[in-house]
C-alpha atoms as a PDB file:
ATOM      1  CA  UNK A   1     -14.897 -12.129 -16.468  1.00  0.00           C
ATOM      2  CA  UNK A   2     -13.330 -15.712 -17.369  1.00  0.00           C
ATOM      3  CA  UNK A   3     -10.606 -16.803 -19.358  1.00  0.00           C
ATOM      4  CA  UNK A   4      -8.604 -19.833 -20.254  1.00  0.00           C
ATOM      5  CA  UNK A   5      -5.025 -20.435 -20.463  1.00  0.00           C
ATOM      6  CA  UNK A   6      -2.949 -23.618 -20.752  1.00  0.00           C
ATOM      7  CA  UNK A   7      -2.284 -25.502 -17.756  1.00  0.00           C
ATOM      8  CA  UNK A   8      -0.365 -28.963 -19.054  1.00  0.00           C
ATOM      9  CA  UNK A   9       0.064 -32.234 -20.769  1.00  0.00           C
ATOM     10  CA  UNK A  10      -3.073 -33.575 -18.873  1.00  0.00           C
ATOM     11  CA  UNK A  11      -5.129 -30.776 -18.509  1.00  0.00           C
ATOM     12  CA  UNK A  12      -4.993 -28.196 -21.373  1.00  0.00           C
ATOM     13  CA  UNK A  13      -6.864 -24.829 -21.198  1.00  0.00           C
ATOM     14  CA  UNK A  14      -8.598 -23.806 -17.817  1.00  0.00           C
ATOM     15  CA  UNK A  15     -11.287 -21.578 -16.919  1.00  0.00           C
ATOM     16  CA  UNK A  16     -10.230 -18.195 -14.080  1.00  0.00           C
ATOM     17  CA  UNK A  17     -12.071 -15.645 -12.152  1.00  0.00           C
ATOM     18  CA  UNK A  18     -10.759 -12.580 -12.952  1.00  0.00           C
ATOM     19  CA  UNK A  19     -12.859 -10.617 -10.406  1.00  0.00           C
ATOM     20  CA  UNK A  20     -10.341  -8.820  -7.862  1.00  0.00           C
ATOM     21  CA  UNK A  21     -11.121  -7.419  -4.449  1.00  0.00           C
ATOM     22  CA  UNK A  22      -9.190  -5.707  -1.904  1.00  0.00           C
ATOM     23  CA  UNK A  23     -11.021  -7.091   0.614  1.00  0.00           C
ATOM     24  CA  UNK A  24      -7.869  -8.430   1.909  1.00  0.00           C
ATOM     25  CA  UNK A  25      -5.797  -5.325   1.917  1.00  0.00           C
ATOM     26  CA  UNK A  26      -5.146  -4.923   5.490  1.00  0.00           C
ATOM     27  CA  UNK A  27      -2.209  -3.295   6.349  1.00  0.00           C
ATOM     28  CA  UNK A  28       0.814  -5.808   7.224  1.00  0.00           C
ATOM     29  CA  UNK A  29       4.193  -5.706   8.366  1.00  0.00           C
ATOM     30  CA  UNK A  30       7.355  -7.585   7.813  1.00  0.00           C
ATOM     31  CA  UNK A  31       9.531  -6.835  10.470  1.00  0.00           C
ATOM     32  CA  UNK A  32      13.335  -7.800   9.914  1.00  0.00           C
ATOM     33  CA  UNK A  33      15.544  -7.620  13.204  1.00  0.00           C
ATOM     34  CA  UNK A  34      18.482  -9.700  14.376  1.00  0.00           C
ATOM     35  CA  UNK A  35      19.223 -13.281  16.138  1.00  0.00           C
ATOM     36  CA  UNK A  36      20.859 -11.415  18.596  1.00  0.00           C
ATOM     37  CA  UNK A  37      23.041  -8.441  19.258  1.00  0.00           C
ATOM     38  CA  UNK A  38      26.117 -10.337  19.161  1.00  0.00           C
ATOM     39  CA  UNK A  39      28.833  -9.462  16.122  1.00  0.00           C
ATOM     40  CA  UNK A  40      28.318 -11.748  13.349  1.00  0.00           C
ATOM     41  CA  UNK A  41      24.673 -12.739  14.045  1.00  0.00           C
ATOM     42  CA  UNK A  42      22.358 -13.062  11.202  1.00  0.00           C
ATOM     43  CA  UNK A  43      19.301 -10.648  10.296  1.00  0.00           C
ATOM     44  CA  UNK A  44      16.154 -12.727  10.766  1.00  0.00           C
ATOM     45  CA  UNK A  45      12.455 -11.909   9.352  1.00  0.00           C
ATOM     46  CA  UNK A  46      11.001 -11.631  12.909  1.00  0.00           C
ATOM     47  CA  UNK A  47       7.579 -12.545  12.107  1.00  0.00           C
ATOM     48  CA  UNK A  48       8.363 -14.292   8.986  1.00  0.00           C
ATOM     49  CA  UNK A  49       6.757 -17.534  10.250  1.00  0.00           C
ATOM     50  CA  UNK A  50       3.442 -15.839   9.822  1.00  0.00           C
ATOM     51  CA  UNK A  51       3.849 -14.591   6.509  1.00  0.00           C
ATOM     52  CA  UNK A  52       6.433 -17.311   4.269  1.00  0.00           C
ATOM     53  CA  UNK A  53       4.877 -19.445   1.674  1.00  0.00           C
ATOM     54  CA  UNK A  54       4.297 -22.477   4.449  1.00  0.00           C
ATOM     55  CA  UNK A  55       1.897 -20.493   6.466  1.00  0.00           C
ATOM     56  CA  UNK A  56      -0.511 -20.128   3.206  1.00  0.00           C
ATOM     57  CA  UNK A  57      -0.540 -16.752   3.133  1.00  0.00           C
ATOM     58  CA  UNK A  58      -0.434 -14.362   0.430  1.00  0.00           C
ATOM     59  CA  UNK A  59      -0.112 -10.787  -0.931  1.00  0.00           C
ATOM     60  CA  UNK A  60      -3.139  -9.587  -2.939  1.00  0.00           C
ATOM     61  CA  UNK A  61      -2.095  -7.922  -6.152  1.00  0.00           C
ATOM     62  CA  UNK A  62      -5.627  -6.406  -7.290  1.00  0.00           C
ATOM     63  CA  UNK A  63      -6.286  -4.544 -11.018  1.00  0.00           C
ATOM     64  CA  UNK A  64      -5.810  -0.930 -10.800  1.00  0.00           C
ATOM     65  CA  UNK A  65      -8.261   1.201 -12.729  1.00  0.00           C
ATOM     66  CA  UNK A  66      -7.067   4.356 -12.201  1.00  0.00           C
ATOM     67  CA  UNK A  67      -4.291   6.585 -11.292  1.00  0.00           C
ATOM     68  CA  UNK A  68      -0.400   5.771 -11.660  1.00  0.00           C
ATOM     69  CA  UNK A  69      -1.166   2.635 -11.835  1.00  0.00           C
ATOM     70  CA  UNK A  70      -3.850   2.170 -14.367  1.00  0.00           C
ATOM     71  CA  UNK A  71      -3.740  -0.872 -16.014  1.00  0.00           C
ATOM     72  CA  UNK A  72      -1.737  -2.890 -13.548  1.00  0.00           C
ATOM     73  CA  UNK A  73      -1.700  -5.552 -11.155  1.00  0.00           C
ATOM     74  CA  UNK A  74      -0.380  -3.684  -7.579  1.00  0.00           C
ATOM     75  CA  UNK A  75       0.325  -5.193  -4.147  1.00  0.00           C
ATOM     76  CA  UNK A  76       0.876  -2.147  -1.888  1.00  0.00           C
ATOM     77  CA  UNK A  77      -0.732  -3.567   2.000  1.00  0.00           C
ATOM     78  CA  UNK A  78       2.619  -5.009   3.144  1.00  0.00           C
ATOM     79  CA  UNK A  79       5.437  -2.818   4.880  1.00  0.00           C
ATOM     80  CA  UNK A  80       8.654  -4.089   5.121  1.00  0.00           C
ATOM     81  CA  UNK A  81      10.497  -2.683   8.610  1.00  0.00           C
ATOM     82  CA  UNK A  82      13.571  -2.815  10.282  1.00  0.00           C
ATOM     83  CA  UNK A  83      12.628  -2.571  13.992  1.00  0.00           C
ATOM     84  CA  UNK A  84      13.691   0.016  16.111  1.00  0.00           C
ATOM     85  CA  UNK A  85      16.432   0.450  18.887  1.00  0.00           C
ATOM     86  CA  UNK A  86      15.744   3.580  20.395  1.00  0.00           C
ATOM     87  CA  UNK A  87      12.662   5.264  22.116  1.00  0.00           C
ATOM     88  CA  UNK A  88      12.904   7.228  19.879  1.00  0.00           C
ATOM     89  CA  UNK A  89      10.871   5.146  17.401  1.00  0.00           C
ATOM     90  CA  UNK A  90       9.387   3.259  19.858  1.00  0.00           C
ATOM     91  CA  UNK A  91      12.026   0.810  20.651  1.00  0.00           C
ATOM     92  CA  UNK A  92      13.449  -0.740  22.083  1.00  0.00           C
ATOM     93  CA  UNK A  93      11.352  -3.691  20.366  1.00  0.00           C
ATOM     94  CA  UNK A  94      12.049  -6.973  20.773  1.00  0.00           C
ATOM     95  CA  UNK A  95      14.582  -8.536  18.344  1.00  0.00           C
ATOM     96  CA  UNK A  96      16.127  -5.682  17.393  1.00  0.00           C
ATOM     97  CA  UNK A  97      19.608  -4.972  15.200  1.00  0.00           C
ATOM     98  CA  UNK A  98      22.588  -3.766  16.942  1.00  0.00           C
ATOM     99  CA  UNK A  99      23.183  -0.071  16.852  1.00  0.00           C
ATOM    100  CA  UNK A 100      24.846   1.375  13.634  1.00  0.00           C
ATOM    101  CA  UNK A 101      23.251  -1.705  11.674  1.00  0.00           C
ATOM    102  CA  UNK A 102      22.215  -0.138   8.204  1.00  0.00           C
ATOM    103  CA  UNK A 103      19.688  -3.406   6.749  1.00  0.00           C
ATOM    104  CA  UNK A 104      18.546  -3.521   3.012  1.00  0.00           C
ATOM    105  CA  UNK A 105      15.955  -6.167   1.314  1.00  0.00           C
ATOM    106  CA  UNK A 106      17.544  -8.060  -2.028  1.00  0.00           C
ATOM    107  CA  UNK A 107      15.410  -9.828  -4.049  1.00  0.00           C
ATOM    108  CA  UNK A 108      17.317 -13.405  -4.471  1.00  0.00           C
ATOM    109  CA  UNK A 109      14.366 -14.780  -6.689  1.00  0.00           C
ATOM    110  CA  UNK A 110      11.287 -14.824  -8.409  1.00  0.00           C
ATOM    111  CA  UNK A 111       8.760 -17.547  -9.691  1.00  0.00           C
ATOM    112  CA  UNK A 112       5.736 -17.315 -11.533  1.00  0.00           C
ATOM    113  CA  UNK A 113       3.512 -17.402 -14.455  1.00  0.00           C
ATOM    114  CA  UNK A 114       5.766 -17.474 -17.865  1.00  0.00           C
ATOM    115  CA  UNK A 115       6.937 -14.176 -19.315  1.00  0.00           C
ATOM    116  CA  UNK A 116       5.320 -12.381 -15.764  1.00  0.00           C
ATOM    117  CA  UNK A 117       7.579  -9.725 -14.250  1.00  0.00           C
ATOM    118  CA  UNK A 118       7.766  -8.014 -11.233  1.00  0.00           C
ATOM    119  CA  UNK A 119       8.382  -4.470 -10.631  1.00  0.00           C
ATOM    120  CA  UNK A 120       9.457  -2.760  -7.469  1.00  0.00           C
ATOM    121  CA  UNK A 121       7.987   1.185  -6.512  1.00  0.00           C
ATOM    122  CA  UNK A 122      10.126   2.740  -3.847  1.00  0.00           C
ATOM    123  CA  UNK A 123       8.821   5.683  -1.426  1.00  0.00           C
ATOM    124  CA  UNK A 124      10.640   7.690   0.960  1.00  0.00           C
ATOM    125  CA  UNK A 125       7.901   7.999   2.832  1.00  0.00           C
ATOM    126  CA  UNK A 126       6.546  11.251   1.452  1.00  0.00           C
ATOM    127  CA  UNK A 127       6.564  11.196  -1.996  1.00  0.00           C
ATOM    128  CA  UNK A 128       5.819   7.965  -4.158  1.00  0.00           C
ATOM    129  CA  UNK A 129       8.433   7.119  -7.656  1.00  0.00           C
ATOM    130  CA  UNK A 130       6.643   7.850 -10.283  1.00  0.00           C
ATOM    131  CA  UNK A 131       9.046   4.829 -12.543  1.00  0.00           C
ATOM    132  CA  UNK A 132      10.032   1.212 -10.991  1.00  0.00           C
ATOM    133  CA  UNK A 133      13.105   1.494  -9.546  1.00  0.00           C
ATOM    134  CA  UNK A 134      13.593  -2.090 -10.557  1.00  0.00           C
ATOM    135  CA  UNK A 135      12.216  -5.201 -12.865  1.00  0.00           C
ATOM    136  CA  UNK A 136      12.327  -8.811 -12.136  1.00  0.00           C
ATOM    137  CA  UNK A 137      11.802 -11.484 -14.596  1.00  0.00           C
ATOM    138  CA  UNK A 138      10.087 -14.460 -13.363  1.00  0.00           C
ATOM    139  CA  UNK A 139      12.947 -17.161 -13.344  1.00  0.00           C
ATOM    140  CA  UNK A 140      15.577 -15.114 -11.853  1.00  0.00           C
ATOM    141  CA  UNK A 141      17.974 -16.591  -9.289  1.00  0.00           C
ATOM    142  CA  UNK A 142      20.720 -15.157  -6.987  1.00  0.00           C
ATOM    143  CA  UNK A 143      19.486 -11.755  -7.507  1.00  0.00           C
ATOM    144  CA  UNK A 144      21.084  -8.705  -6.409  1.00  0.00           C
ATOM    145  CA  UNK A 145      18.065  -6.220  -6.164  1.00  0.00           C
ATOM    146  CA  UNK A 146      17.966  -4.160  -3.329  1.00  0.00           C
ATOM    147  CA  UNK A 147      15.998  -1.333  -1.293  1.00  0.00           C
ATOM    148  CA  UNK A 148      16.996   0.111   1.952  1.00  0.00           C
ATOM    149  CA  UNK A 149      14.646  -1.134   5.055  1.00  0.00           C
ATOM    150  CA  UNK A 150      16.595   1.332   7.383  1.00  0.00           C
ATOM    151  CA  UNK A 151      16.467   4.899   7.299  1.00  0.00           C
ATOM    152  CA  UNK A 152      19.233   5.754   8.967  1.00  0.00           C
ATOM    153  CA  UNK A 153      22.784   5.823   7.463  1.00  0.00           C
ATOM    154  CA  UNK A 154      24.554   3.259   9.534  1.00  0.00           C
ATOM    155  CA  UNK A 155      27.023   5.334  11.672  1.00  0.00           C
ATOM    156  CA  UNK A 156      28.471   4.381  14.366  1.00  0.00           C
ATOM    157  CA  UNK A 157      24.958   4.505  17.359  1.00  0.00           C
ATOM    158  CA  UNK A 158      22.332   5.369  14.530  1.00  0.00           C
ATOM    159  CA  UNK A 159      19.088   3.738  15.194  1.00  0.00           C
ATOM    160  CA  UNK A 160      18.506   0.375  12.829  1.00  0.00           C
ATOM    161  CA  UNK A 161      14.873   1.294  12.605  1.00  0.00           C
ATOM    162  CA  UNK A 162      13.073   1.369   8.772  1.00  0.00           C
ATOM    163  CA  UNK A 163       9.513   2.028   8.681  1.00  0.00           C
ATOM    164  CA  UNK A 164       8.817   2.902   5.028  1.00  0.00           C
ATOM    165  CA  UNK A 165       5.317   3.293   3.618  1.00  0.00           C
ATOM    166  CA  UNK A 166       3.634   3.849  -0.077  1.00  0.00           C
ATOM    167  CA  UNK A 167       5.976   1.424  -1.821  1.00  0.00           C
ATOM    168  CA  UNK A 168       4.419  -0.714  -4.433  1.00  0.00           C
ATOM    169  CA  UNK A 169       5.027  -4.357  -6.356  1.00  0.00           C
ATOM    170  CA  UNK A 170       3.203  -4.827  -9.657  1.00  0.00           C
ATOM    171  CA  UNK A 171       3.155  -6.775 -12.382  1.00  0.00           C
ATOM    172  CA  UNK A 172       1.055  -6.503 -15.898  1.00  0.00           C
ATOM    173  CA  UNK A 173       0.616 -10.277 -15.667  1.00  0.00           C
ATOM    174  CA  UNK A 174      -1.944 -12.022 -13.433  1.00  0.00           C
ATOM    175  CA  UNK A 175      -1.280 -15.159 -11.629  1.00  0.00           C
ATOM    176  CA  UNK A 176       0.452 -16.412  -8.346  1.00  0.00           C
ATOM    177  CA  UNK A 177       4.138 -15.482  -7.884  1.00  0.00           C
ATOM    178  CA  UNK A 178       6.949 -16.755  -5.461  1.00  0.00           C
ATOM    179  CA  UNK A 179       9.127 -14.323  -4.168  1.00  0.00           C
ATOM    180  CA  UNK A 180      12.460 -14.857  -2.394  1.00  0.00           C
ATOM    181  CA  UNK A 181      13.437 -12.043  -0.230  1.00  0.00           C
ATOM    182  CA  UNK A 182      16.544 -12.074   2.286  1.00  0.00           C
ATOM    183  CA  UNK A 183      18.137  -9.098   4.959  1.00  0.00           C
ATOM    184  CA  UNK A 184      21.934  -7.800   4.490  1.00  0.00           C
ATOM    185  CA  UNK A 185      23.481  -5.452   6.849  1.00  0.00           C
ATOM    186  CA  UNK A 186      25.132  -2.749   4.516  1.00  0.00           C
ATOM    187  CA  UNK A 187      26.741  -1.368   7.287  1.00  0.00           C
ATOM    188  CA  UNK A 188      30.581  -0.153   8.072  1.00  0.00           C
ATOM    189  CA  UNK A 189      30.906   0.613  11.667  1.00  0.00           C
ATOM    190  CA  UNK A 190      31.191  -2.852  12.768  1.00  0.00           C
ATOM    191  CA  UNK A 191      34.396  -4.114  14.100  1.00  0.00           C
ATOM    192  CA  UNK A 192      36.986  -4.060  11.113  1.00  0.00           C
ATOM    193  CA  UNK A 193      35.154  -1.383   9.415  1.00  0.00           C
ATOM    194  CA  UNK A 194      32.722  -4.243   8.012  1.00  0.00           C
ATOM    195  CA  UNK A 195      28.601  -4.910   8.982  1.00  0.00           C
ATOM    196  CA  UNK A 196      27.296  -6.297  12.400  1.00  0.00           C
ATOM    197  CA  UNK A 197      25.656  -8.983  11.366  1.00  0.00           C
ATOM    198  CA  UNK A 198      25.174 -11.830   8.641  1.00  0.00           C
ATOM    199  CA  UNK A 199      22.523 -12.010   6.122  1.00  0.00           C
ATOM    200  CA  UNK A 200      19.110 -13.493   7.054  1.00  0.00           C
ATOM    201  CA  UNK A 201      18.017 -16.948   5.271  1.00  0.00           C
ATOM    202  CA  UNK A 202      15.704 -16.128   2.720  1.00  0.00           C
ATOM    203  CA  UNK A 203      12.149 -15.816   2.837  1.00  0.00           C
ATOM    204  CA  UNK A 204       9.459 -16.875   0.332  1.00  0.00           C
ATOM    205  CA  UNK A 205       6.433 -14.911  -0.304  1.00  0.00           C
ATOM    206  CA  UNK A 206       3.453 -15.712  -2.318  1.00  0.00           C
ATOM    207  CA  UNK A 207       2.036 -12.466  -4.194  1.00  0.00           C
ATOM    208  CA  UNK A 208      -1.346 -13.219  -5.843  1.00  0.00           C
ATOM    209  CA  UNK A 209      -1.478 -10.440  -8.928  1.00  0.00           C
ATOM    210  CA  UNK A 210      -5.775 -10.848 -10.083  1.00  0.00           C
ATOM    211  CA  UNK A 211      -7.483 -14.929  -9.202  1.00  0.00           C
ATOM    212  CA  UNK A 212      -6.202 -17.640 -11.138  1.00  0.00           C
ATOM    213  CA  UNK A 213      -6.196 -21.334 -10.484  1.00  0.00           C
ATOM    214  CA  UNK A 214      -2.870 -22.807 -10.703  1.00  0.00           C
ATOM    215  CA  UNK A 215      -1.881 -26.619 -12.398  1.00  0.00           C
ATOM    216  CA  UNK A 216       1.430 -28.598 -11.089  1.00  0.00           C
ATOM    217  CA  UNK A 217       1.594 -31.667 -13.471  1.00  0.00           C
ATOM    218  CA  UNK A 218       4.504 -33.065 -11.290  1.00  0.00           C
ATOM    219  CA  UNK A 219       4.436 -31.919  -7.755  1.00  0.00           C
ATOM    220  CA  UNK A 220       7.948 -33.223  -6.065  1.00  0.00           C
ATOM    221  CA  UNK A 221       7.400 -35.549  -2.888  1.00  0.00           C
ATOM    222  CA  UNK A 222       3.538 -36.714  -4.207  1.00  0.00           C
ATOM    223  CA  UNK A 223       2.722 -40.235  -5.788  1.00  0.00           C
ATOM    224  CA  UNK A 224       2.917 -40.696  -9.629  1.00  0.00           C
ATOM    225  CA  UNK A 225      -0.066 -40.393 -10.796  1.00  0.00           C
ATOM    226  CA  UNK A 226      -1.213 -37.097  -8.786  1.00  0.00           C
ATOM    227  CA  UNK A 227      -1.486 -33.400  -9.550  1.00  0.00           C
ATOM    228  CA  UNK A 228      -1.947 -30.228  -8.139  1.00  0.00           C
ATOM    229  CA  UNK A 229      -4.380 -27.790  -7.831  1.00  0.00           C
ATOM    230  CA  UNK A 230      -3.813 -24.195  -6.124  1.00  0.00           C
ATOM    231  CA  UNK A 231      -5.744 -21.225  -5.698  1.00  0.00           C
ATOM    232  CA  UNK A 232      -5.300 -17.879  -3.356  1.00  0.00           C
ATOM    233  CA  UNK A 233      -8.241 -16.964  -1.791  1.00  0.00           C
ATOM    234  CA  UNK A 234      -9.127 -14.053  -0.233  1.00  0.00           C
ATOM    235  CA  UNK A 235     -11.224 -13.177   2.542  1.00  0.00           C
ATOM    236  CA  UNK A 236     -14.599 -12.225   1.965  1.00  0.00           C
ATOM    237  CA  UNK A 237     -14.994 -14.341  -0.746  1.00  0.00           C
ATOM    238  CA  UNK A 238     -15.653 -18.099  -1.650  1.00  0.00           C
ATOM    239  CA  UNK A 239     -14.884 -20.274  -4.062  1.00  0.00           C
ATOM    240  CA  UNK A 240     -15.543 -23.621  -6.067  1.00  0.00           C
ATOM    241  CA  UNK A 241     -13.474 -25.691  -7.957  1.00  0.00           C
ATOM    242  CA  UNK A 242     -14.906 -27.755 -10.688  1.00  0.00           C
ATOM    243  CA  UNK A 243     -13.509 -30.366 -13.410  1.00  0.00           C
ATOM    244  CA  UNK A 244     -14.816 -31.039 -16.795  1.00  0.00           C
ATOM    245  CA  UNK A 245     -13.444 -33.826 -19.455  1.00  0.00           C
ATOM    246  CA  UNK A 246     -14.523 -30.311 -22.086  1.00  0.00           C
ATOM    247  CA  UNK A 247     -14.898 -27.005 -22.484  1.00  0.00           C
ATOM    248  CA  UNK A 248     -18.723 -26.929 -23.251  1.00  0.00           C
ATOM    249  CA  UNK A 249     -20.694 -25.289 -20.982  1.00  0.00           C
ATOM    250  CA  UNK A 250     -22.572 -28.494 -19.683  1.00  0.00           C
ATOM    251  CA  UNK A 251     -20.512 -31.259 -17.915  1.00  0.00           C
ATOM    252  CA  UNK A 252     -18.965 -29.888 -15.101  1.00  0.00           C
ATOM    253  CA  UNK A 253     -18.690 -31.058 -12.080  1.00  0.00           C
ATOM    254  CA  UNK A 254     -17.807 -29.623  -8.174  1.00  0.00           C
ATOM    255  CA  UNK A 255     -14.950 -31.161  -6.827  1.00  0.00           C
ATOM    256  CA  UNK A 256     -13.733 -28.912  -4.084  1.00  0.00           C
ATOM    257  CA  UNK A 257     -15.856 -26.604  -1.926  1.00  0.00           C
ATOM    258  CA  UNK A 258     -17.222 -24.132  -1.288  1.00  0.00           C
ATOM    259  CA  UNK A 259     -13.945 -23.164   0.485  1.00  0.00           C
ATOM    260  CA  UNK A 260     -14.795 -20.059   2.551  1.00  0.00           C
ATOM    261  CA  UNK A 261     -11.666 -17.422   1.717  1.00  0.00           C
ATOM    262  CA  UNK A 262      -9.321 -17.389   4.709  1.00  0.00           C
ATOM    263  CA  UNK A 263      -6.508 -15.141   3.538  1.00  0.00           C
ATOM    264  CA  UNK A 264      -4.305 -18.329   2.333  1.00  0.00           C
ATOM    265  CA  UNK A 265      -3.466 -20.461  -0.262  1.00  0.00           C
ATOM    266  CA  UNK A 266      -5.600 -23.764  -0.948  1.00  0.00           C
ATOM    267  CA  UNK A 267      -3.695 -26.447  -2.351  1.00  0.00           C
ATOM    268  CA  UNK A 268      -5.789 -29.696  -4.085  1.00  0.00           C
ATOM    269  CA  UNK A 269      -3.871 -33.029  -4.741  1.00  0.00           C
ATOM    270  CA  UNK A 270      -6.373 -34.248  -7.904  1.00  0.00           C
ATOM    271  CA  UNK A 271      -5.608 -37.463  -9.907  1.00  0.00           C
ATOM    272  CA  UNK A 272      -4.129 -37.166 -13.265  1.00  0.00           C
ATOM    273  CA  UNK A 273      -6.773 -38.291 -15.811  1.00  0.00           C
ATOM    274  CA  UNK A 274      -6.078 -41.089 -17.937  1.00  0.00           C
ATOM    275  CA  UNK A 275      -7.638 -39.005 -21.020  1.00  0.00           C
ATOM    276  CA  UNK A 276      -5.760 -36.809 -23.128  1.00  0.00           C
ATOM    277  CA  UNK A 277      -6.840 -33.595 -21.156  1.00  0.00           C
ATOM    278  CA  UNK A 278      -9.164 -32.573 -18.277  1.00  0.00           C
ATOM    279  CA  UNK A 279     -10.296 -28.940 -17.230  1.00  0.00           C
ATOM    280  CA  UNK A 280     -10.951 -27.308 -13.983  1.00  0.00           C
ATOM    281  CA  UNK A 281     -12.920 -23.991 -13.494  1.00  0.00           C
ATOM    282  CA  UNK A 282     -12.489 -22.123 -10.457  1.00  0.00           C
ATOM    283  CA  UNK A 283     -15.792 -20.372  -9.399  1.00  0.00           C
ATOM    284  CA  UNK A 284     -15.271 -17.395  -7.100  1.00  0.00           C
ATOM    285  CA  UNK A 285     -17.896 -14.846  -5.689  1.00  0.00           C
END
């Protein structure tokens, strides 16, 4: 299925793939830890490199047909974990938070298509929520949203370790989202009764709810004159990118591609047409 929705001053309505596949939903962790075991240290997203918006990749958010989630967009392939201390988890790994560290996840922000939302399923591991336990509004900033990473309860020894599965993000909007996730120790058996460590910095996410093709008028940093194109594709698929000066069926042309699907986000740096609009199609099998 295709539809069209306004993309600019330049470029007015443009044509998406709608077709979504979980051929991408491989089962992926975000492990938070520590800089070091030293008081005061800040959390860190361990392997955060690997998944943050500058390594390309993405979260696929595909339609749900059936069950609780009928009718939604759902992301549900990435784990968040705090890494274990103890053998008893299968620690001590690498990177680890001190002992008696008690680490949550707060969303700080959220970008995305206009009017999208976010909402957050928790899990304890057993038994799924059957309601969001929270909603985010695309434009929030300095958010306080939080769910617990570890499981234990932060006494003085406990283990740090969080390894959480069947929690959910959806949305009932499709397009590419930004979110902006950071690590706070909780805890009170540091010294002084307070936590052991710092926040982490905050880390950026791209969640892809459905495939649409994304239009950035203005990028900051590129040369007047210059726009962007951006796309999430996912692997197993490719894709196409076309421009048209109309809508009519006849007159497009490729511009881009095929681009195999690598799991990432393609970004296109197109001229902005002198003409009142231009329209791009993004073709994806």
């Amino acid at each position: 299925m295709k539809t069209r929705s306004p993309i600019g001053r330049h470029a007015l309505p443009l044509a998406l793939a709608t077709v979504a596949s979980a051929t991408q939903a491989q089962h992926l962790h975000l492990n938070v830890g520590a800089a070091s075991l030293a008081e005061g240290s800040n959390l860190a997203f361990i392997n955060g490199p690997a998944l943050d918006i500058r390594s390309g990749w993405f979260l696929p958010m595909p339609f749900q047909t059936h069950g609780l989630h009928n009718g939604l967009y759902r992301g549900g392939s990435l784990t968040f974990t705090a890494l274990p201390a103890s053998p008893d988890f299968g620690g001590p790994a690498p990177g680890h938070a001190q002992w008696g560290a008690r680490i949550v996840a707060q969303v700080e922000s959220l970008q995305g298509p206009q009017s999208g939302e976010l909402a957050f399923w928790d899990s304890d591991g057993i038994a799924e929520d059957t309601e969001p336990k929270f909603r985010i509004p695309v434009g929030a900033t300095h958010g306080s949203w939080r769910f617990n990473l570890s499981e234990g309860d932060g006494s003085p020894g406990s283990d740090p370790y969080g390894h959480i599965h069947g929690r959910y993000f959806t949305t009932t909007t499709q397009g590419l989202y930004v979110l902006g996730l950071k690590a706070i120790d909780i805890s009170t058996s540091g010294p002084g009764g307070g936590p052991w460590h710092a926040p982490s910095s905050v880390i950026q996410l791209y969640l892809q709810a459905g495939t649409t093709l994304d239009y950035i008028p203005s990028p900051e940093g590129l040369a007047p004159g210059t726009a962007v194109v951006r796309f999430a594709m996912e692997k197993g698929r490719s894709y196409a990118l076309l421009t048209s000066s109309g809508i009519e069926p006849t007159g497009w042309r490729v511009m881009g591609g095929p681009y195999v699907g690598n799991g990432a986000v393609q970004t296109n740096v197109v001229g902005r047409p002198a003409a009142a609009a231009a329209f791009y199609r993004l073709l994806a099998q």
